[in-house]
Structures are given as C-alpha cells and as structure tokens.
Protein backbone atom coordinates (compact mmCIF):
# COMPACT_ATOMS: atom_id res chain seq x y z
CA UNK A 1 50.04 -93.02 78.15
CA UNK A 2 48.07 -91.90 80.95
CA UNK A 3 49.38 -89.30 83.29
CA UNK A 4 48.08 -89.63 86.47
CA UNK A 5 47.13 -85.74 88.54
CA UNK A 6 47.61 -86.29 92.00
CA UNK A 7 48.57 -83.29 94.00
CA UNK A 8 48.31 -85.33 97.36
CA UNK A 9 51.09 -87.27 96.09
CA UNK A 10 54.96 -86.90 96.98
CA UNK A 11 56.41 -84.80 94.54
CA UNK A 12 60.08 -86.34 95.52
CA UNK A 13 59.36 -89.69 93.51
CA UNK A 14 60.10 -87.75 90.79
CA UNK A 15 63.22 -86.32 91.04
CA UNK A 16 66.04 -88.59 89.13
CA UNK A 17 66.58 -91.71 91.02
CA UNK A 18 70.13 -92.11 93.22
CA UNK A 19 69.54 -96.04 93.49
CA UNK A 20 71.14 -98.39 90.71
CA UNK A 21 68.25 -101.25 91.72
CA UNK A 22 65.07 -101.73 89.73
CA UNK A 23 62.06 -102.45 91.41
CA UNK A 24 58.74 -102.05 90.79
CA UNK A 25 55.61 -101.10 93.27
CA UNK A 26 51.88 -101.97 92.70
CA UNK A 27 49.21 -101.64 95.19
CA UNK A 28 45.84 -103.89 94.91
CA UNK A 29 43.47 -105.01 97.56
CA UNK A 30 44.17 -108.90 97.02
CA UNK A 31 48.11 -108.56 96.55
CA UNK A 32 47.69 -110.00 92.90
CA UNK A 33 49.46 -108.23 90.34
CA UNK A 34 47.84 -105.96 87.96
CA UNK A 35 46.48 -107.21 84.90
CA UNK A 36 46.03 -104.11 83.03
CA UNK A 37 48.47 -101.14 82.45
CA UNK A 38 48.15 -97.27 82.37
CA UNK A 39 48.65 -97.58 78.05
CA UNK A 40 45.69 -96.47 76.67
CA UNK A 41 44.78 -96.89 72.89
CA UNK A 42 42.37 -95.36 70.48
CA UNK A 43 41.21 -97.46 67.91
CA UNK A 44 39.48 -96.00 64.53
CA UNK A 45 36.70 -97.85 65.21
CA UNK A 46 35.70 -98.36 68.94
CA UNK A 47 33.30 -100.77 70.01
CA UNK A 48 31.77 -98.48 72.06
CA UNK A 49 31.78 -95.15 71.31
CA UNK A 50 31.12 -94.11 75.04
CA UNK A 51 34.89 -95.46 75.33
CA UNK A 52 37.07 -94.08 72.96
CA UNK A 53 39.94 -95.64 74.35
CA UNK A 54 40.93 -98.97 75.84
CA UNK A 55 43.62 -100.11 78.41
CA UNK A 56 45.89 -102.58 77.40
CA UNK A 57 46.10 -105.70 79.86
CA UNK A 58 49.44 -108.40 79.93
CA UNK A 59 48.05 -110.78 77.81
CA UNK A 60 48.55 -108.27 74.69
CA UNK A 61 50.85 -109.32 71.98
CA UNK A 62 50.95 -105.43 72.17
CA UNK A 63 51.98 -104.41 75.35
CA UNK A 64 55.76 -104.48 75.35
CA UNK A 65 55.89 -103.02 71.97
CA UNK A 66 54.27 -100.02 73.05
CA UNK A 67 55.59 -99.58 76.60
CA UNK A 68 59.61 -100.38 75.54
CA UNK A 69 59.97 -98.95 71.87
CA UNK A 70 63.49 -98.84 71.98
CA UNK A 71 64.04 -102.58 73.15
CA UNK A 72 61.51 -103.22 69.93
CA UNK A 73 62.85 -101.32 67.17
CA UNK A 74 59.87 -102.81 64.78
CA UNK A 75 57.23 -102.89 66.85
CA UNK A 76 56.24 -106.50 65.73
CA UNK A 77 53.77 -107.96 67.99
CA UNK A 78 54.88 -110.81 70.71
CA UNK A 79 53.71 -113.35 72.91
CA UNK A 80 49.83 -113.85 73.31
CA UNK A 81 47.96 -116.67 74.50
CA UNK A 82 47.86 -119.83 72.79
CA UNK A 83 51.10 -118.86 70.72
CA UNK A 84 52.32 -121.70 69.18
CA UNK A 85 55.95 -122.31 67.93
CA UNK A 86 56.70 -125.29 65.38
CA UNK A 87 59.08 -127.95 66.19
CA UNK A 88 62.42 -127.16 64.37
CA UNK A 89 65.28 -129.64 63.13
CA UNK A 90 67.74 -130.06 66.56
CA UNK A 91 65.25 -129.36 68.70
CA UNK A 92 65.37 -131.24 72.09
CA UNK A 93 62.73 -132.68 74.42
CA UNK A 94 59.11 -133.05 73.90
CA UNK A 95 58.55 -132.76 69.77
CA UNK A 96 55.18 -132.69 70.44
CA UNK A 97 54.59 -129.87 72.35
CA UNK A 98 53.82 -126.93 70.52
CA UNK A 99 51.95 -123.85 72.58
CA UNK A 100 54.63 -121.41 74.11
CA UNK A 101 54.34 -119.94 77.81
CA UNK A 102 55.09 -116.87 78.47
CA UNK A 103 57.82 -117.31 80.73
CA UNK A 104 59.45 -119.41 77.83
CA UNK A 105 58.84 -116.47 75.75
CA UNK A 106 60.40 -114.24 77.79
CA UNK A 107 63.41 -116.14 78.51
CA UNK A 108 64.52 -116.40 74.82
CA UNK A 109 63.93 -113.26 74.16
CA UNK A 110 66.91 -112.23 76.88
CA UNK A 111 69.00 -115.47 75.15
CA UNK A 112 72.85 -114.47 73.97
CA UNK A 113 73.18 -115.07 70.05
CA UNK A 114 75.86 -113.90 67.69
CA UNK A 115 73.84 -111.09 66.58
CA UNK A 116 72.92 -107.85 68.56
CA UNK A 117 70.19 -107.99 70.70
CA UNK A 118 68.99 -104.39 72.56
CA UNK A 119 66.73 -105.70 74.64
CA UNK A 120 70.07 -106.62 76.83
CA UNK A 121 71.96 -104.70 76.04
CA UNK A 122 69.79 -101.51 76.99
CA UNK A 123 71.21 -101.25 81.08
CA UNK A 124 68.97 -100.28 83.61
CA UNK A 125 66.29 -100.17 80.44
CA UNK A 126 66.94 -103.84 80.46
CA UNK A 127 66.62 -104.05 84.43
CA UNK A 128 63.25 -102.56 84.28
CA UNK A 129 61.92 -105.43 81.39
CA UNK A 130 62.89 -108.10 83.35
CA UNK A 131 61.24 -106.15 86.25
CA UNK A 132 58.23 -106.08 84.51
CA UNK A 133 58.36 -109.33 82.77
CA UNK A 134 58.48 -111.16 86.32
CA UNK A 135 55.21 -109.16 86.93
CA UNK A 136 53.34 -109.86 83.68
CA UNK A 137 54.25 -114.11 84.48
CA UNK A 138 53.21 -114.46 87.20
CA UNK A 139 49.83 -112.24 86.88
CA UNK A 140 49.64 -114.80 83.64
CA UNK A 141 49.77 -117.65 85.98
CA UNK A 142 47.56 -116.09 88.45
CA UNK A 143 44.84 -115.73 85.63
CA UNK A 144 45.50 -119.34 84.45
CA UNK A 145 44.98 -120.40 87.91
CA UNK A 146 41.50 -119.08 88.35
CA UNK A 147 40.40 -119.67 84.85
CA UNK A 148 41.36 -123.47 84.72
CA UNK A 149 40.35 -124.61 88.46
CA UNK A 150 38.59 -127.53 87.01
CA UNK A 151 41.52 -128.94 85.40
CA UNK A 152 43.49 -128.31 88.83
CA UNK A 153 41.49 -130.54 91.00
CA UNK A 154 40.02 -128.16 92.90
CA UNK A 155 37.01 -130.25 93.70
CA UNK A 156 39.22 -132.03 96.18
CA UNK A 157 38.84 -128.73 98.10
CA UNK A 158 34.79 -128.71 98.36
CA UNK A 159 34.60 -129.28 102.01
CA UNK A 160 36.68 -125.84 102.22
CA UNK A 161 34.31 -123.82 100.01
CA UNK A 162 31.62 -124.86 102.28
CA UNK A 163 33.02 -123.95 105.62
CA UNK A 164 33.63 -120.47 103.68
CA UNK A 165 30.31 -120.58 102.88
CA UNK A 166 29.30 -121.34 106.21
CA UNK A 167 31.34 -118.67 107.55
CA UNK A 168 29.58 -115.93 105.43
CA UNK A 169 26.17 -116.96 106.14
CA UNK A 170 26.76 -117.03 109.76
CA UNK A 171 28.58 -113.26 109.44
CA UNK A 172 25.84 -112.25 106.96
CA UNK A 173 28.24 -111.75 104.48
CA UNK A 174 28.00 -113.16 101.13
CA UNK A 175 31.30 -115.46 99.66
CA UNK A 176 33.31 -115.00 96.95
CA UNK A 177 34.36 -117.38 94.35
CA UNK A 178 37.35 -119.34 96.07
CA UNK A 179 40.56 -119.64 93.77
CA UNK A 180 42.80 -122.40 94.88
CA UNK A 181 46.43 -121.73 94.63
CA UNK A 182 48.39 -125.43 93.39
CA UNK A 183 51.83 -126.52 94.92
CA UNK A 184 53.40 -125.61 91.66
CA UNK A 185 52.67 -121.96 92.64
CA UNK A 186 55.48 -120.19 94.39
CA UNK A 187 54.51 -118.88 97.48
CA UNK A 188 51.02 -120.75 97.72
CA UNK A 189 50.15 -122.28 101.21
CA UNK A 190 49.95 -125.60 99.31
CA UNK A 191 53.57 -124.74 98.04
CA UNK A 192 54.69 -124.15 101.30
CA UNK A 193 53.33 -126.94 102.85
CA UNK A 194 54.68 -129.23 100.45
CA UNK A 195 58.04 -128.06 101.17
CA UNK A 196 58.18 -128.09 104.94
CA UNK A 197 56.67 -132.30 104.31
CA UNK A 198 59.75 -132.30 102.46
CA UNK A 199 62.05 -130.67 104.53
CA UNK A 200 60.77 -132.50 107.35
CA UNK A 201 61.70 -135.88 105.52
CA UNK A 202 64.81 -135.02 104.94
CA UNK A 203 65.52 -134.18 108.51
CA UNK A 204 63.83 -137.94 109.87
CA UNK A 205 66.85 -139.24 107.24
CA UNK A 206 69.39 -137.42 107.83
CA UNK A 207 68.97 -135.53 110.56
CA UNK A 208 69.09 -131.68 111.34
CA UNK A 209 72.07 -130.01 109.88
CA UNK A 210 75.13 -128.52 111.59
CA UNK A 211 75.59 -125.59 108.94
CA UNK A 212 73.61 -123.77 106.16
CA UNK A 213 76.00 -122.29 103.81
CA UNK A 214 75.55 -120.11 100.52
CA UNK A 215 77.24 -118.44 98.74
CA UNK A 216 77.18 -116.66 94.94
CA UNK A 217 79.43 -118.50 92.40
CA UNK A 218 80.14 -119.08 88.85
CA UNK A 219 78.79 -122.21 87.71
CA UNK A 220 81.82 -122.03 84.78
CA UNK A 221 84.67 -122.38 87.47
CA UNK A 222 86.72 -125.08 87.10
CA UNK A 223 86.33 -126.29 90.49
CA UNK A 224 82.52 -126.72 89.99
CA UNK A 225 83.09 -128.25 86.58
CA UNK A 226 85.05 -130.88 87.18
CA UNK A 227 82.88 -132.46 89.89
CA UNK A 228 80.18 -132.49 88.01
C-alpha cells in the first residue's frame, strides 16, 4: 500500500469515524473516477527496472483480492475484461451471450445462496465494497465509452467537434479529443435530455400531476403482491 505524507493535511480524518454511512471521496480535474488505486506491486521481474513497482488500475482481476483480503479468503483472481462465463443447464435469457460485465460480476458476487458468503456478511466491510464497486463500474463504463466511440455513433456528433475546434483556434488553444457520453449513461446530457422528451410526453398525455409520492417499501408485502 502506499501511505501518503502530507503534513498540510487534517489530521482529524483520522481519528475513528462516529458516522455509520460509507462513502467514498475522490478528487480529479474532469470529475471521472479514478482508474488506478494507491496498491502498488513489485513484480520479480519488472519491465522496467527504473519502476520497480506498478499501480494496480480497476480493470485488474487483482484488485479486490488485494485491497479486501478478508472478503477473499483465497485470493483467487476475479473479474477482468473480456471474462467469459459458459452457458449452464437452467439458464434463462440470451444462451448466446457469453462475455460477463462487470456490474453482472459484481452483483452475483453479493447474491444470497445456502452457503456462507463473507463478502456480506462482513458489515460496514461490506458497505465499503459496494462503495467501491459502484466506483470501479462506472469508471469501467467511462473507459468503455471513450475506447469504443466508433461503435457509439459518435460521428453523428461531427458538426460538434468542429465548433470545439473552432472555438480553440479562435482562443488559441488547442482541443482535446471529445468523448461523447450515450443516453444509456446515467447522468449524461444526452441521458438527461432523453428523459425530460419523455417526461414531457407524458405530461401532453396525461397531463401534469396533482401529487408525487414515494415512499420505501417491501416489494414481499402482501399488499404489493397480490396486485401484481
């Protein structure tokens, strides 16, 4: 691990905590989540031996392993890239389909079976995984994003990458590389958009409503059950 020196820094953040809630604080100067962690590893035989040690980035089957050893008793590697899972008997939906995300990963991983599972079982330990798993997906899907904006369509967005372009001549400032966000991203303008279009639809049909109300239930009661 890498311990960070910082006498600058607030030595309070260190005493024990007095709050039951997880959360978890990065800063970065695009908002994106960080892709690599402070879990540094020396291999026997470095690639370059001006850099003894690497850091370990999300995409390692690795990573949890090595940051939560108690929620992975054998230390077997997990999800990487590309991981595929083979279609077993009772299986529903798409046979066919055969790569495994990492959000599907993560979810059966936190699935109730018969047998024990720790990494649920752990309390707050277990608040801080899923913390961090929610991180590590959507940094995933960030990456995906700007590595496969070919497949996405993002040509439909040329005239934008030349007013950018535009824009930066004019300032005398050279562009970046533009990553489009899709509507399947939470929290992309695109995503947003597509939701007020359908919010506003519903209002032309139905018009506004009279009351917004929510509230947290169990989907098991047997008031809910029997309507559905």
């Amino acid at each position: 691990m890498v311990f960070r020196r910082d006498r600058h820094s607030d030595q309070r953040r260190y005493n024990a905590p007095t709050a039951t809630e997880i959360a978890m604080v990065f800063v970065n100067s695009d908002g994106e989540p960080p892709f690599e962690r402070d879990i540094c590893v020396h291999p026997l035989n470095p690639e370059n031996p001006l850099q003894p040690f690497i850091n370990i980035n999300i995409l390692s089957p690795n990573l949890d392993p090595m940051a939560y050893p108690i929620l992975f008793l054998y230390g077997d590697p997990v999800w990487k890239p590309n991981w595929r899972c083979e279609s077993y008997q009772g299986a529903q939906g798409n046979q066919s389909r055969v790569n495994v995300t990492m959000l599907e990963h993560k979810s059966a991983l936190t699935a109730v079976r018969d047998d024990f599972n720790p990494i649920i079982t752990a309390g707050k330990l277990t608040h801080q995984w899923i913390v961090d798993s929610y991180l590590q997906v959507g940094a995933n899907n960030l990456n995906f994003i700007r590595t496969h904006q070919q497949q996405l369509r993002t040509e439909l967005y040329q005239g934008l990458a030349d007013h950018l372009e535009n824009v930066g001549q004019n300032a005398v400032v050279k562009a970046g590389i533009p990553v489009i966000l899709p509507s399947s991203f939470e929290g992309s303008p695109q995503n947003t958009r597509e939701r007020c279009v359908d919010t506003m639809s519903i209002f032309a049909k139905y018009g506004s409503p009279d009351l917004f109300i929510t509230f947290t239930a169990n989907p098991k009661w047997p008031e809910i059950t029997e309507n559905l």
